[in-house]
C-alpha atoms as a PDB file:
ATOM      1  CA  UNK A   1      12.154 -53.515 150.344  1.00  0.00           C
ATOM      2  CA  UNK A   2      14.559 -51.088 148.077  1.00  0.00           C
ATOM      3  CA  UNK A   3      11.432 -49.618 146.208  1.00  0.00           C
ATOM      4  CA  UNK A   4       9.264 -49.562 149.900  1.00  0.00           C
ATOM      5  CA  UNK A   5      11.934 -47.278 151.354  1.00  0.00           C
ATOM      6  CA  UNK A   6      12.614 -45.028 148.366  1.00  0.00           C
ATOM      7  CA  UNK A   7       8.623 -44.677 148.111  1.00  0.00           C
ATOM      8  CA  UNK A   8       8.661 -43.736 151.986  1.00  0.00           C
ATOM      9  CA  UNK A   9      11.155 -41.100 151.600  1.00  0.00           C
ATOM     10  CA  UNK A  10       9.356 -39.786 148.146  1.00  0.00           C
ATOM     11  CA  UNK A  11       5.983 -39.213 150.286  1.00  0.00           C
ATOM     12  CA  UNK A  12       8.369 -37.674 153.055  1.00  0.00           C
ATOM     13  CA  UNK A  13       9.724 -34.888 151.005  1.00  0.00           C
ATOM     14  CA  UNK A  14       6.330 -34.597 149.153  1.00  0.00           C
ATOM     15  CA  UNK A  15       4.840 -34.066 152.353  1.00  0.00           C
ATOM     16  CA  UNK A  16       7.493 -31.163 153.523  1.00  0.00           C
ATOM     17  CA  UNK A  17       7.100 -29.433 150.282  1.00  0.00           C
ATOM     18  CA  UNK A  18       3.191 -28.977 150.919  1.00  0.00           C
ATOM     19  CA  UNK A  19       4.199 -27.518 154.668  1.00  0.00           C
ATOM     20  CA  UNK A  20       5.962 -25.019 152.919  1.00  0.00           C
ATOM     21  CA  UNK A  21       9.325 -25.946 154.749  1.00  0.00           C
ATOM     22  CA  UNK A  22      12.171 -26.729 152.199  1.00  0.00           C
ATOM     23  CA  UNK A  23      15.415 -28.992 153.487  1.00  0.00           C
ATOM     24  CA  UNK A  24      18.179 -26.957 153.431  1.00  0.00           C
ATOM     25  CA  UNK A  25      20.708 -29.958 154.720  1.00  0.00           C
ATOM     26  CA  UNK A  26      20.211 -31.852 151.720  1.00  0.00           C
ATOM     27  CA  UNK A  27      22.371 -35.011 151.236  1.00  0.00           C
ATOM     28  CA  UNK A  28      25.151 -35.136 148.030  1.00  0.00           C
ATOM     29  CA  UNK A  29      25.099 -38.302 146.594  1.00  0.00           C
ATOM     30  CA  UNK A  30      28.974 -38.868 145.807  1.00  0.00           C
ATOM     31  CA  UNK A  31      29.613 -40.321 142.412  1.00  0.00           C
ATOM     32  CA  UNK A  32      33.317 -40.978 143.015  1.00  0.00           C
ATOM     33  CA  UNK A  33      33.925 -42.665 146.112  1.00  0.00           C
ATOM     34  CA  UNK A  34      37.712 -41.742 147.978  1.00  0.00           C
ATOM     35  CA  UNK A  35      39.398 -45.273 147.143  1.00  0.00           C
ATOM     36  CA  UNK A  36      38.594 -44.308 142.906  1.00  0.00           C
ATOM     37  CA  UNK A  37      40.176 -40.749 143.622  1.00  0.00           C
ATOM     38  CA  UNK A  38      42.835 -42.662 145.038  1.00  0.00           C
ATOM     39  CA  UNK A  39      43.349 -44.778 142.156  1.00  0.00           C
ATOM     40  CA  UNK A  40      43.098 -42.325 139.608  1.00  0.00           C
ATOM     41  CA  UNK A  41      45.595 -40.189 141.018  1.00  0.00           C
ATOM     42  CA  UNK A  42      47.978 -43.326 141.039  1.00  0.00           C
ATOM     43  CA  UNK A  43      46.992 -43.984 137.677  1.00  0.00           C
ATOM     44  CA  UNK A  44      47.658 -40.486 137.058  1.00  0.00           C
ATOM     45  CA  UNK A  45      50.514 -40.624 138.362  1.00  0.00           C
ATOM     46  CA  UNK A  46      51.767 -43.464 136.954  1.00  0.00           C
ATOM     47  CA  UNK A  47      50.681 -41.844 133.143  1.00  0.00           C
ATOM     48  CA  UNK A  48      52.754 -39.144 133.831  1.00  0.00           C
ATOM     49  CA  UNK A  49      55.648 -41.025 134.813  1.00  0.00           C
ATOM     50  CA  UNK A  50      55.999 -43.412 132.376  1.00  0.00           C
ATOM     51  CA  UNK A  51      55.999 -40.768 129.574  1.00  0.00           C
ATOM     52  CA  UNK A  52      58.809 -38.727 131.438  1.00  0.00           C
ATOM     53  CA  UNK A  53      60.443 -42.183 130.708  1.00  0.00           C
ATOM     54  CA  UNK A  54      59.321 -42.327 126.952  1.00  0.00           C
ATOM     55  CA  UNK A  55      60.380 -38.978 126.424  1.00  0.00           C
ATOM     56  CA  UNK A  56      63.469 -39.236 128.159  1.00  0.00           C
ATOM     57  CA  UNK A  57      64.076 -42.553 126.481  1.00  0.00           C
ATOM     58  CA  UNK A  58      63.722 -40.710 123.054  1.00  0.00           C
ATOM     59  CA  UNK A  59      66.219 -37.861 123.964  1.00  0.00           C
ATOM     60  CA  UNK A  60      68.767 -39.899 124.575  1.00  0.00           C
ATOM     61  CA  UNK A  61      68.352 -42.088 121.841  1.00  0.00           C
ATOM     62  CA  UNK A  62      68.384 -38.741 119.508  1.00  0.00           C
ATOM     63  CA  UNK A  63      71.769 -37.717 121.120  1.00  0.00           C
ATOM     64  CA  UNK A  64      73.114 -40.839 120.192  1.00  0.00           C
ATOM     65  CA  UNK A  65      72.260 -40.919 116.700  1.00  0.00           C
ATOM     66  CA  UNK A  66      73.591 -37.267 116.940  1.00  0.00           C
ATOM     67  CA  UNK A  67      76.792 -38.388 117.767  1.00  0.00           C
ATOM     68  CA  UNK A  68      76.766 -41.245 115.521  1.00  0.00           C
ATOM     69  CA  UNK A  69      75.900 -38.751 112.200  1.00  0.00           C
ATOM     70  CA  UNK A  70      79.057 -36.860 113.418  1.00  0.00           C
ATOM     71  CA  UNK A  71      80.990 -39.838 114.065  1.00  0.00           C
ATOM     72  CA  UNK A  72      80.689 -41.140 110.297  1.00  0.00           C
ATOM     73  CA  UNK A  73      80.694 -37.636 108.745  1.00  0.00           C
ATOM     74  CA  UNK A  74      84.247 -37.163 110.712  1.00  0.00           C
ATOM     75  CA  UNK A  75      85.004 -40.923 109.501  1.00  0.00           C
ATOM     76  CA  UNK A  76      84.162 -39.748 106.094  1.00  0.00           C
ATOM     77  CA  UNK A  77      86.479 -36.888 105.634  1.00  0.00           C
ATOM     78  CA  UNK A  78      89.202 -38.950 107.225  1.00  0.00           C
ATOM     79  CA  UNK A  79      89.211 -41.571 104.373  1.00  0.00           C
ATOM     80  CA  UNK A  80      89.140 -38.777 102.247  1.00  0.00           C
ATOM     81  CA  UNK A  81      92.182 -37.878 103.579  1.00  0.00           C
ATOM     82  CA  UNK A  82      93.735 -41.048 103.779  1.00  0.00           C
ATOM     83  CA  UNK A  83      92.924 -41.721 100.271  1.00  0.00           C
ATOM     84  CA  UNK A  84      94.711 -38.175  98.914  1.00  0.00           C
ATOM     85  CA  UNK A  85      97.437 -38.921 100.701  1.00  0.00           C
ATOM     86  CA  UNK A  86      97.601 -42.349  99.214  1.00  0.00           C
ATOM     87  CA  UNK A  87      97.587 -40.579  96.000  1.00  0.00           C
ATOM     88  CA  UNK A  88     100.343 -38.458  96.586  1.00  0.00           C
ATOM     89  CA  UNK A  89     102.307 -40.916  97.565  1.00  0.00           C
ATOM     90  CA  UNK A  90     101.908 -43.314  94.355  1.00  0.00           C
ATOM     91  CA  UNK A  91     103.258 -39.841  92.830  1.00  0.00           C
ATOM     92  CA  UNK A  92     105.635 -39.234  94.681  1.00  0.00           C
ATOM     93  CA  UNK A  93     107.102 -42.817  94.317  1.00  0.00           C
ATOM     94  CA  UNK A  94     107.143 -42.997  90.756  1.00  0.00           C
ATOM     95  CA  UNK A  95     110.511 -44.457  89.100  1.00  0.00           C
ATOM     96  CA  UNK A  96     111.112 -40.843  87.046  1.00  0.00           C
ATOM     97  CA  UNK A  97     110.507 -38.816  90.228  1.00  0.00           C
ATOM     98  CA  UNK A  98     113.547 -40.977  92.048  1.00  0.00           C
ATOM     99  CA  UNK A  99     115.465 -40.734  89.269  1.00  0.00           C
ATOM    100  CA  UNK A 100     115.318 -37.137  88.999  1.00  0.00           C
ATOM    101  CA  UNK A 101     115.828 -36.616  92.845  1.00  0.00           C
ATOM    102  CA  UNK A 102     118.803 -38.706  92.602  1.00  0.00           C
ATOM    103  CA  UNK A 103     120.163 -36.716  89.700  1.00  0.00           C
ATOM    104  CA  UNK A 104     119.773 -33.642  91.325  1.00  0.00           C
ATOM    105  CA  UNK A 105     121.512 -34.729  94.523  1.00  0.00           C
ATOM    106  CA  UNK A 106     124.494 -35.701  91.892  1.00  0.00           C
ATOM    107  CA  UNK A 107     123.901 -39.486  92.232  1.00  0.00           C
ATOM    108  CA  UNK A 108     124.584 -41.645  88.766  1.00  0.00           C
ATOM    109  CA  UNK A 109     123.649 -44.749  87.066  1.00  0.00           C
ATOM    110  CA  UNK A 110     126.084 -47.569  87.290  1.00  0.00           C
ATOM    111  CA  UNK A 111     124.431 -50.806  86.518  1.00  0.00           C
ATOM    112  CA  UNK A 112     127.711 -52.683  88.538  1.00  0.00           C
ATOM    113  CA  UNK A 113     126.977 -51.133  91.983  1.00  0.00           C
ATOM    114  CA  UNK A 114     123.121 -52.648  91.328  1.00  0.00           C
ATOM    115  CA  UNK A 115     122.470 -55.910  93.194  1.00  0.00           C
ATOM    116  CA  UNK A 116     119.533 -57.993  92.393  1.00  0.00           C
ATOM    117  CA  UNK A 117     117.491 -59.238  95.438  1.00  0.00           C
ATOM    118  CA  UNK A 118     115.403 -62.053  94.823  1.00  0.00           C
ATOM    119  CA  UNK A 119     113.027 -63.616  96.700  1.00  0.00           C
ATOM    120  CA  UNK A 120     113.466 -67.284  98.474  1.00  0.00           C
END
């Protein structure tokens, strides 16, 4: 029936070339129908949204690691720090260093006013 149609309209159009007249209201055959512009758009759509996430995702996550690279470069020059000062006081504490102090502030050695403190 499909080909008997198509066949009819071939013999049609033959026929109205050979008058001489030419169809000026031709019909468009429409590859993409309105529901598959539909989808595509909300496929579109959906592309475009989901890498706003992906890329939005990724900023943060580069912020953060950011922050954490500052974080333990700040953490680093703290123990730095920490340890100098730990240093200077191990110098600073030394036996010789009191003793000198104490000389200069006009204290003397007397082994009698020395109590021993021992441990229980």
């Amino acid at each position: 029936m499909g080909n008997l149609a198509r066949k009819y309209q071939q013999e049609k159009h033959y026929e109205q070339q050979k008058s001489g007249q030419v169809l000026t209201n031709k019909e468009k055959r429409i590859w993409i129908t309105p529901g598959e512009k539909g989808l595509g758009l909300i496929f579109g759509a959906m592309v475009c949204f989901g890498a706003y996430h992906m890329i939005s995702a990724q900023a943060s996550i580069y912020e953060v690691k950011k922050d954490i690279v500052s974080m333990e470069k700040t953490i680093g020059e703290q123990k730095k720090v920490n340890n100098d000062l730990k240093m200077q006081v191990s110098e600073l504490s030394t036996y010789e260093r009191i003793w000198e102090k104490a000389r200069d502030l006009g204290l003397k050695l007397n082994e009698n006013n020395v109590k021993v403190v021992r441990d229980k």
